[in-house]
C-alpha atoms as a PDB file:
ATOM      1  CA  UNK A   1       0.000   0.000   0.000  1.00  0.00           C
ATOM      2  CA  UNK A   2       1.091   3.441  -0.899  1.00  0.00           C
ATOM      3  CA  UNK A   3       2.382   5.936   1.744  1.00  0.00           C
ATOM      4  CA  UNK A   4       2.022   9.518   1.551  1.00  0.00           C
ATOM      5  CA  UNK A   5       3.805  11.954   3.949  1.00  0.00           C
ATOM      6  CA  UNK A   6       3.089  15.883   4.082  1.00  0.00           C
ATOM      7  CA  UNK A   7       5.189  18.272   5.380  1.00  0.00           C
ATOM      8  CA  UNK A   8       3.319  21.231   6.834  1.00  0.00           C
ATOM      9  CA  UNK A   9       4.962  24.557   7.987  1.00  0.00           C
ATOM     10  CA  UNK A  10       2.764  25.170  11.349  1.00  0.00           C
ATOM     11  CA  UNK A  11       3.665  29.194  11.482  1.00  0.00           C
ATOM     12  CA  UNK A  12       2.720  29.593   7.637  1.00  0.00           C
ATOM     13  CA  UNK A  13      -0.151  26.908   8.218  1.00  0.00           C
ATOM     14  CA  UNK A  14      -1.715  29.535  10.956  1.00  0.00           C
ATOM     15  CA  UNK A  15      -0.676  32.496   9.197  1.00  0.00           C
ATOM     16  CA  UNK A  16      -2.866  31.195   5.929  1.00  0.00           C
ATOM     17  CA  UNK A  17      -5.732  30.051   7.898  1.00  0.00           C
ATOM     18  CA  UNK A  18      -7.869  33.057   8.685  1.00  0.00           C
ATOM     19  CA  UNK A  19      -7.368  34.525   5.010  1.00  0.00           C
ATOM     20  CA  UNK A  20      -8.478  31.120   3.928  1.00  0.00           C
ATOM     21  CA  UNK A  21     -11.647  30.954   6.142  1.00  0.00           C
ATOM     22  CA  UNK A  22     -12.365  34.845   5.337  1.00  0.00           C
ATOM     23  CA  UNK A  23     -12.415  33.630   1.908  1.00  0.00           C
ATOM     24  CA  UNK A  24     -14.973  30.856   2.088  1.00  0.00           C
ATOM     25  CA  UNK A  25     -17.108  33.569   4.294  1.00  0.00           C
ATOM     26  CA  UNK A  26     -17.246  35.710   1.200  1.00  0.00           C
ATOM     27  CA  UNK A  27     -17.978  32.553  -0.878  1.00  0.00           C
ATOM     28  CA  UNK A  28     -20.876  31.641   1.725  1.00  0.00           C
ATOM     29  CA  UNK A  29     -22.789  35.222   1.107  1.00  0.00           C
ATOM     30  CA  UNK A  30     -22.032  34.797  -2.509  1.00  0.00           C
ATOM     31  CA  UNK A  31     -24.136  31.797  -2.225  1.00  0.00           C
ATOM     32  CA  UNK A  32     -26.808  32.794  -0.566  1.00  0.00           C
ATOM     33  CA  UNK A  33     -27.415  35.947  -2.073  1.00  0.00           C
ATOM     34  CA  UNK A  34     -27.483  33.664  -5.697  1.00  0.00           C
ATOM     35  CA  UNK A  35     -30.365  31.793  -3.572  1.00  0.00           C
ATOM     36  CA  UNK A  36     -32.448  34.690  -3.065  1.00  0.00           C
ATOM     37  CA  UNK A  37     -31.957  35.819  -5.886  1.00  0.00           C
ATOM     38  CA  UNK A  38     -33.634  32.259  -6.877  1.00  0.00           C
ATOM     39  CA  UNK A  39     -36.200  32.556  -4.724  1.00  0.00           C
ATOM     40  CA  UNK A  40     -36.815  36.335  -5.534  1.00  0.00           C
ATOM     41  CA  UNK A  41     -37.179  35.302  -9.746  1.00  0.00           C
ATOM     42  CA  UNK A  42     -39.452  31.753  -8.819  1.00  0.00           C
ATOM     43  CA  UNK A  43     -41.705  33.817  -6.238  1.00  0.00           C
ATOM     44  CA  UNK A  44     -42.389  36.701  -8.803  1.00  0.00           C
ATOM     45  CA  UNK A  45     -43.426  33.712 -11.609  1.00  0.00           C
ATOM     46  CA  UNK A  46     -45.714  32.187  -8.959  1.00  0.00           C
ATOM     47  CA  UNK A  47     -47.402  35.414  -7.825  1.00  0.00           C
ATOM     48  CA  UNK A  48     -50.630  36.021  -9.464  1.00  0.00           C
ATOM     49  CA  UNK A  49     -50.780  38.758 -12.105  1.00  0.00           C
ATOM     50  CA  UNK A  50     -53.846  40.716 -11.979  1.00  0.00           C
ATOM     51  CA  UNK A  51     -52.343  44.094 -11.160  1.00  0.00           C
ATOM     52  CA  UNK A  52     -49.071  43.244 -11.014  1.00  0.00           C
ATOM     53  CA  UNK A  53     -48.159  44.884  -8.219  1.00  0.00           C
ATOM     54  CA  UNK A  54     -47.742  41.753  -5.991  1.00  0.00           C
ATOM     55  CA  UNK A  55     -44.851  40.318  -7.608  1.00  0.00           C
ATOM     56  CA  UNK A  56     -43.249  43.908  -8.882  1.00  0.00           C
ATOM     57  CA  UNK A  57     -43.064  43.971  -5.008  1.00  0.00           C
ATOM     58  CA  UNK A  58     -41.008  40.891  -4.078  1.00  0.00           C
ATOM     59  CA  UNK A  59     -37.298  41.631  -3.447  1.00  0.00           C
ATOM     60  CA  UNK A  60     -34.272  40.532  -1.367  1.00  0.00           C
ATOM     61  CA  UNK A  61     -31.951  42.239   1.097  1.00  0.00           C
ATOM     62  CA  UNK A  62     -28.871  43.419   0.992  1.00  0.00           C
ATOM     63  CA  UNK A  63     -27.271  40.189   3.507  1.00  0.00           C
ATOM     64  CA  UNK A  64     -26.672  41.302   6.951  1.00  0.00           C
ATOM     65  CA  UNK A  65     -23.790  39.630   9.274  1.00  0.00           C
ATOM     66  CA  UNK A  66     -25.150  38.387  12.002  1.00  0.00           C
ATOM     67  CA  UNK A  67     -23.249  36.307  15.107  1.00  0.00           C
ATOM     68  CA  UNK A  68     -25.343  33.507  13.410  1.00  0.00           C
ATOM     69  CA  UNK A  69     -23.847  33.960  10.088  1.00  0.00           C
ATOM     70  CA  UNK A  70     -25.061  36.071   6.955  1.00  0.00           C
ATOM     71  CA  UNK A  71     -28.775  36.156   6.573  1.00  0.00           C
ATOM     72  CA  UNK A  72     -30.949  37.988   4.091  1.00  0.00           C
ATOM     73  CA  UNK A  73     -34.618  38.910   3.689  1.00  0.00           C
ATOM     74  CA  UNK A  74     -37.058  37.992   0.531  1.00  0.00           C
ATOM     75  CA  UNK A  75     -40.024  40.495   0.885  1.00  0.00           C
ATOM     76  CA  UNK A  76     -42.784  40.364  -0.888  1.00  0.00           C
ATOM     77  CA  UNK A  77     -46.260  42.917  -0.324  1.00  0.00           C
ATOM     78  CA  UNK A  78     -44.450  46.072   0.851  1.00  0.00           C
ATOM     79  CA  UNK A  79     -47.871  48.249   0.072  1.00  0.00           C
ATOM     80  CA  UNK A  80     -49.757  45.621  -1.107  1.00  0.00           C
ATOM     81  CA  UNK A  81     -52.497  44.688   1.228  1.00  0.00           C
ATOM     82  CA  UNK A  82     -53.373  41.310   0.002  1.00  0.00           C
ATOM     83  CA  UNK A  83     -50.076  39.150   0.027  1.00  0.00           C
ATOM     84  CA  UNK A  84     -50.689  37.377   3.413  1.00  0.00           C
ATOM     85  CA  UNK A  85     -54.269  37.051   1.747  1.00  0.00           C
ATOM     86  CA  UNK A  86     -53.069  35.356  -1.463  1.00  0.00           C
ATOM     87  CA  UNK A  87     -50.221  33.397   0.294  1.00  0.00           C
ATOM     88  CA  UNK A  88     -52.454  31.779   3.231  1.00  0.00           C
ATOM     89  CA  UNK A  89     -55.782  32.628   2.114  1.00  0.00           C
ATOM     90  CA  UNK A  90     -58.648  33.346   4.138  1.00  0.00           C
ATOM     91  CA  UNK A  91     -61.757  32.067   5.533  1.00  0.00           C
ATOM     92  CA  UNK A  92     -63.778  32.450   2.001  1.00  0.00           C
ATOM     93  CA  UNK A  93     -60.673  31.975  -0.864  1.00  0.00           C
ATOM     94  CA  UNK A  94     -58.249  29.452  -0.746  1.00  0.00           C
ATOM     95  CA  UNK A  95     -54.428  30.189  -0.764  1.00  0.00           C
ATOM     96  CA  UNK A  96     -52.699  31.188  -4.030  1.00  0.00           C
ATOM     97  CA  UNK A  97     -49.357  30.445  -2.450  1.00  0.00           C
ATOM     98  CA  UNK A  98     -46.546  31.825  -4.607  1.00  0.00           C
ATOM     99  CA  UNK A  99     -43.433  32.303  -1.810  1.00  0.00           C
ATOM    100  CA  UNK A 100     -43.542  29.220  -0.123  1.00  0.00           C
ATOM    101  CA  UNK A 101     -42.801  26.913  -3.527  1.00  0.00           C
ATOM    102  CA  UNK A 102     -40.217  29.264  -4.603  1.00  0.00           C
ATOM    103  CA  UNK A 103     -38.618  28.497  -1.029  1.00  0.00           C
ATOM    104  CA  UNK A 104     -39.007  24.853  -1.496  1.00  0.00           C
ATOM    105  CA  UNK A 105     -37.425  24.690  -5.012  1.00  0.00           C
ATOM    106  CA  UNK A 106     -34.584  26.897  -3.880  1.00  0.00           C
ATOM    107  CA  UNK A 107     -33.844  24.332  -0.703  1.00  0.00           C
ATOM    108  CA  UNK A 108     -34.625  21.598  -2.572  1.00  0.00           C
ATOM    109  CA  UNK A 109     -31.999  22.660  -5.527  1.00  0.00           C
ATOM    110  CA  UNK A 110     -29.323  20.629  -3.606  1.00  0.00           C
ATOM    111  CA  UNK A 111     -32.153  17.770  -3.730  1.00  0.00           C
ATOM    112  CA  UNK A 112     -33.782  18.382  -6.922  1.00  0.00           C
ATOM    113  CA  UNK A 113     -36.211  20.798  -7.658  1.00  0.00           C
ATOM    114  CA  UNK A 114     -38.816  18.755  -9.389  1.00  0.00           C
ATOM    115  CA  UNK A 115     -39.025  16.830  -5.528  1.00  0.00           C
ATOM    116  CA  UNK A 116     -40.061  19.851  -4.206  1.00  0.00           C
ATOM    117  CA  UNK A 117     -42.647  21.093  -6.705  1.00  0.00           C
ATOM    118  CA  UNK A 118     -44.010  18.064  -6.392  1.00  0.00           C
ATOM    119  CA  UNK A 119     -44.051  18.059  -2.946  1.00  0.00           C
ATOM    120  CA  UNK A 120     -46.324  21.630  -3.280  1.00  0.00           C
ATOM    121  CA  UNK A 121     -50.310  21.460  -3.467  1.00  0.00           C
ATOM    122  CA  UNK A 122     -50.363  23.943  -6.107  1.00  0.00           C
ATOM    123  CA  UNK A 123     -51.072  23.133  -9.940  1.00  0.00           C
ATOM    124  CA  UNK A 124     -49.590  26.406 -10.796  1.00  0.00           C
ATOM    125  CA  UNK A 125     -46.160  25.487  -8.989  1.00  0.00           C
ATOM    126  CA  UNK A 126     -46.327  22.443 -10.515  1.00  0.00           C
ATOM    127  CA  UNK A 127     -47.263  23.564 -14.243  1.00  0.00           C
ATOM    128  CA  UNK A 128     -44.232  26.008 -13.622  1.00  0.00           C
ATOM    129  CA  UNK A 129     -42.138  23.716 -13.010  1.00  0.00           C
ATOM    130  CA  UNK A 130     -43.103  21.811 -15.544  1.00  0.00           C
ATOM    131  CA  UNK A 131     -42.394  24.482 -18.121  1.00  0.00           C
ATOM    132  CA  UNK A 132     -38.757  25.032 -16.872  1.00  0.00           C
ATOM    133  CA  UNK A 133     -37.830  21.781 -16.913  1.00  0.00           C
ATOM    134  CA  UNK A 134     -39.084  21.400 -20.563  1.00  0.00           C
ATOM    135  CA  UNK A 135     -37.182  24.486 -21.470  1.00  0.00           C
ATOM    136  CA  UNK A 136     -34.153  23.313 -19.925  1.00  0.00           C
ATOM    137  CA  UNK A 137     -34.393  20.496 -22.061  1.00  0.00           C
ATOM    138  CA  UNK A 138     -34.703  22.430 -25.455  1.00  0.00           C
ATOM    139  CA  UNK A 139     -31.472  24.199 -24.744  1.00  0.00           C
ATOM    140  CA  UNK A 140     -29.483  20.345 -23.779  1.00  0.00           C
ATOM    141  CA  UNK A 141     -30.358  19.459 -26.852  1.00  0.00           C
ATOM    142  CA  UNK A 142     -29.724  23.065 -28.828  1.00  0.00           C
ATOM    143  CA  UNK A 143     -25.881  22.317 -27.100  1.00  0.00           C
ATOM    144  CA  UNK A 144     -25.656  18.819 -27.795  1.00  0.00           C
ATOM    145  CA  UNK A 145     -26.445  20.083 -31.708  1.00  0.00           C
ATOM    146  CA  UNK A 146     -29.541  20.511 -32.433  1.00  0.00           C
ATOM    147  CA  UNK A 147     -29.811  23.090 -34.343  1.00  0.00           C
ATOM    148  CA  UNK A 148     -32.832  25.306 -34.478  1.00  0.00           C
ATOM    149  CA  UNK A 149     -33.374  29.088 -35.463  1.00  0.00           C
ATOM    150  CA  UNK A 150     -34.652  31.896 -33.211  1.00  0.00           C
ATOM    151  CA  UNK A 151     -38.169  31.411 -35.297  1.00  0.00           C
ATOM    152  CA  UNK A 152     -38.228  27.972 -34.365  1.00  0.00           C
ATOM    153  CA  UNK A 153     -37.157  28.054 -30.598  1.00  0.00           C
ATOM    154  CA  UNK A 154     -39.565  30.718 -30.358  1.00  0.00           C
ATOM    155  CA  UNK A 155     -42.168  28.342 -31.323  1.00  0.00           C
ATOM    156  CA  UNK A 156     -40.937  25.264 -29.722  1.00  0.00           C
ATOM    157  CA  UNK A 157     -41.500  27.926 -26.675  1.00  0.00           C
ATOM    158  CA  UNK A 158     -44.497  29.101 -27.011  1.00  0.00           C
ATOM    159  CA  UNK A 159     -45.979  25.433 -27.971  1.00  0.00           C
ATOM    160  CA  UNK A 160     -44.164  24.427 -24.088  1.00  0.00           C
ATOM    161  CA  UNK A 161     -46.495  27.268 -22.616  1.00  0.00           C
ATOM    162  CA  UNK A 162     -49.464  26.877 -23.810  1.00  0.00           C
ATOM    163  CA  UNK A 163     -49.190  23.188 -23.494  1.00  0.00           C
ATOM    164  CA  UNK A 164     -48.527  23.489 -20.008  1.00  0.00           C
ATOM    165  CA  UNK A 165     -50.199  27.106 -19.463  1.00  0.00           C
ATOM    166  CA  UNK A 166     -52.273  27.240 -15.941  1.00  0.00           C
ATOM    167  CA  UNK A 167     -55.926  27.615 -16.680  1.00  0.00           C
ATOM    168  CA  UNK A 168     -57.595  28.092 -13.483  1.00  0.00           C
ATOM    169  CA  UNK A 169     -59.081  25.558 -10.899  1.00  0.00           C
ATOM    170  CA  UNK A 170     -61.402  22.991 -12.651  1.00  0.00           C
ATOM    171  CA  UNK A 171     -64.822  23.321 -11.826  1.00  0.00           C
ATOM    172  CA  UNK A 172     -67.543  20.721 -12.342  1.00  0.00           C
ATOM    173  CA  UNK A 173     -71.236  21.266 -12.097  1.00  0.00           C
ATOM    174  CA  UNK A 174     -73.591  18.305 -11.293  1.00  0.00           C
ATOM    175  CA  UNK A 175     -77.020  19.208 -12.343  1.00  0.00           C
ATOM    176  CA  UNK A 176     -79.483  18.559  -9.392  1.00  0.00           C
ATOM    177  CA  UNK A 177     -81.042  15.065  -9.651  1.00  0.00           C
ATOM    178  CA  UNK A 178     -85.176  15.320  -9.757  1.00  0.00           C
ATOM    179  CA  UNK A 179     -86.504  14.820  -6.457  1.00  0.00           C
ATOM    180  CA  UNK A 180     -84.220  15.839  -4.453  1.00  0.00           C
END
């Protein structure tokens, strides 16, 4: 069996060490601002779109160092009265939750996304997902070489979203039966 010895220099060893661990600090914040920045972008597609104003809303934080570590803030309804409404719902409308996905695909990115989309109630999360991972798959196959013009990615697209477009709860009526 092989052997391998290493030499270390303990006073340039110590003298390396807190550069070194300053360095994965600032490679740490780098990583979790890139994750709210995730959950920033997949909270904004989930948010509904009547006005707008909901999901023109959502931002992050700058990160602030705390003696826990870096931590940053997604907000989403400054001025907008109905976000808790839409994201929990209330006693007459049921939730339209568009934060907590985006949360659960960013955590589960380590995991897989498509786990945690599946793991949501939502068909809109779902549908979402859905559509990104067929549009990832477009561009695998546009760099593996297949070769299609702006015209027809456009269309290959558009086909993806209105395959997979969300079209509102499904609602059934029964007619009454006679007699009753």
């Amino acid at each position: 069996m092989a052997q391998v010895e290493w030499e270390v220099e303990t006073l340039a060893f110590r003298a390396s060490l807190p550069v070194a661990i300053q360095e994965y600090r600032v490679l740490g914040v780098e990583y979790i601002v890139l994750v709210g920045d995730k959950v920033v972008v997949l909270a904004k597609g989930f948010a509904p779109k009547r006005t707008g104003g909901l999901a023109a809303s959502i931002h992050a934080t700058p990160p602030v160092f705390t003696p826990r570590g870096a931590e940053l803030e997604v907000v989403a309804g400054e001025g907008e009265r109905e976000a808790i409404y839409m994201e929990f719902g209330t006693y007459k409308d049921r939730p339209h939750p568009y934060l907590r996905p985006a949360l659960a695909i960013a955590a589960g990115a380590a995991r897989g996304g498509s786990y945690a989309v599946r793991a949501s109630r939502t068909t809109r999360a779902r549908l979402f997902a859905r559509r990104s991972r067929a549009r990832i798959r477009v561009q695998q196959q546009q760099r593996r070489g297949l070769q299609l013009s702006p015209a027809e990615a456009r269309a290959v697209a558009q086909s993806i979203s209105q395959r997979l477009r969300y079209r509102g709860p499904r609602v059934t009526y029964r007619r009454p039966r006679p007699g009753a």
